[in-house]
Protein backbone atom coordinates (compact mmCIF):
# COMPACT_ATOMS: atom_id res chain seq x y z
CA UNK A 1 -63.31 -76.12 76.89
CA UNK A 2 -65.71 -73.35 77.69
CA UNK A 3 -62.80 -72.15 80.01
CA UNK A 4 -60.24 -72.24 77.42
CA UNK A 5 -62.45 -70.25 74.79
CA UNK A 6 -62.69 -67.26 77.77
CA UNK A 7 -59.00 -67.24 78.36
CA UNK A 8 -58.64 -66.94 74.78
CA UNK A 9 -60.82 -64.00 74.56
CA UNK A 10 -59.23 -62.39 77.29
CA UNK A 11 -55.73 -62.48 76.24
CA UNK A 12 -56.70 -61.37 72.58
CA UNK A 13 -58.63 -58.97 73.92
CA UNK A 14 -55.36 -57.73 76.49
CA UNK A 15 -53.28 -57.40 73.31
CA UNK A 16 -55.54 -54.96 71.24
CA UNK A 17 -55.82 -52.81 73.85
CA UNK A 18 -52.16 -52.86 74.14
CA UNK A 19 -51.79 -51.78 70.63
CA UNK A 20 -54.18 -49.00 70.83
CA UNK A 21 -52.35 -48.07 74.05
CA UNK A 22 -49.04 -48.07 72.22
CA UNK A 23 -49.93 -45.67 69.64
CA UNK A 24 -51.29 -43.33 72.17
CA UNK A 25 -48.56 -43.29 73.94
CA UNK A 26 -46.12 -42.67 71.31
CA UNK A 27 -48.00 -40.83 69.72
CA UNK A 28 -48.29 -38.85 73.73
CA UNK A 29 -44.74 -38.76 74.47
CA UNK A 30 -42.71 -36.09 73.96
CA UNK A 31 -40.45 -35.22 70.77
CA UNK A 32 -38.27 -33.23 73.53
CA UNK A 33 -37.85 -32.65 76.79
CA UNK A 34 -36.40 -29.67 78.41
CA UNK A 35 -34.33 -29.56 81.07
CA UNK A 36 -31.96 -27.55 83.75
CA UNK A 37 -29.10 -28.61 85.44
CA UNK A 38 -26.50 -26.81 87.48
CA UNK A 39 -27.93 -23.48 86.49
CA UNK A 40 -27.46 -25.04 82.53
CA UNK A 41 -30.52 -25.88 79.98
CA UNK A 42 -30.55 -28.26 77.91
CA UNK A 43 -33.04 -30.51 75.82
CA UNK A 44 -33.12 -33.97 75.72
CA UNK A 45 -34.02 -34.90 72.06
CA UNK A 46 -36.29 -38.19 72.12
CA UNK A 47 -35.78 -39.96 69.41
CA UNK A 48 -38.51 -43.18 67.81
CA UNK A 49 -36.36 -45.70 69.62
CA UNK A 50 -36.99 -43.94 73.24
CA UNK A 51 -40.59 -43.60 72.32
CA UNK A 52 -41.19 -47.01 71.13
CA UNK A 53 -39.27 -48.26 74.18
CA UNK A 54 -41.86 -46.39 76.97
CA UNK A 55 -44.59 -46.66 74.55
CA UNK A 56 -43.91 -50.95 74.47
CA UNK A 57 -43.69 -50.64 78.44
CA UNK A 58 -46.95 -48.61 78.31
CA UNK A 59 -48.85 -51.26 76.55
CA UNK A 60 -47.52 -54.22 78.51
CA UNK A 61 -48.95 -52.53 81.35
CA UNK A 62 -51.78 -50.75 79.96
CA UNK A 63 -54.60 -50.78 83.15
CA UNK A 64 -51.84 -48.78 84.67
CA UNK A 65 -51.39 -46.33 81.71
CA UNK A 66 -54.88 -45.74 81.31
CA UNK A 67 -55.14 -45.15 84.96
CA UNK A 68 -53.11 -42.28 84.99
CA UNK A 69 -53.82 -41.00 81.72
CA UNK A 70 -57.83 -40.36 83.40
CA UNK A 71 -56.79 -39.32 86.30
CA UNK A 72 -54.55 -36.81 85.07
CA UNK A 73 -55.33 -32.94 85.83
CA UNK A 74 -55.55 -30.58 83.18
């Protein structure tokens, strides 16, 4: 039982972080994205469907996320 009860905790635990780590990351992400192709610009506009779509990837893998995000130079 005592097993169980840790499991528990860990899993509950796994989803708030993943939460928090969504709303970082959407709130991280870019609104657009510019871009250059063939000598052309352009801008890709990222809309709240792309965002919640990396953002939900994000927080399904958040120990990976967070990894970068500290690592990351400034």
């Amino acid at each position: 039982m005592k097993d169980m009860f840790n499991t528990e905790a860990l899993v509950i635990v796994y989803i708030v972080i993943g939460i928090f780590t969504f709303g970082h990351c959407y709130n991280q992400y870019p609104d657009e994205e510019p871009g250059e192709f063939g000598g052309y610009k352009y801008v890709i506009n990222n809309g709240p469907g792309t965002k919640s779509i990396v953002s939900i990837a994000a927080s399904a893998c958040w120990p990976f996320y967070w990894s970068v995000q500290l690592q990351e130079k400034k």
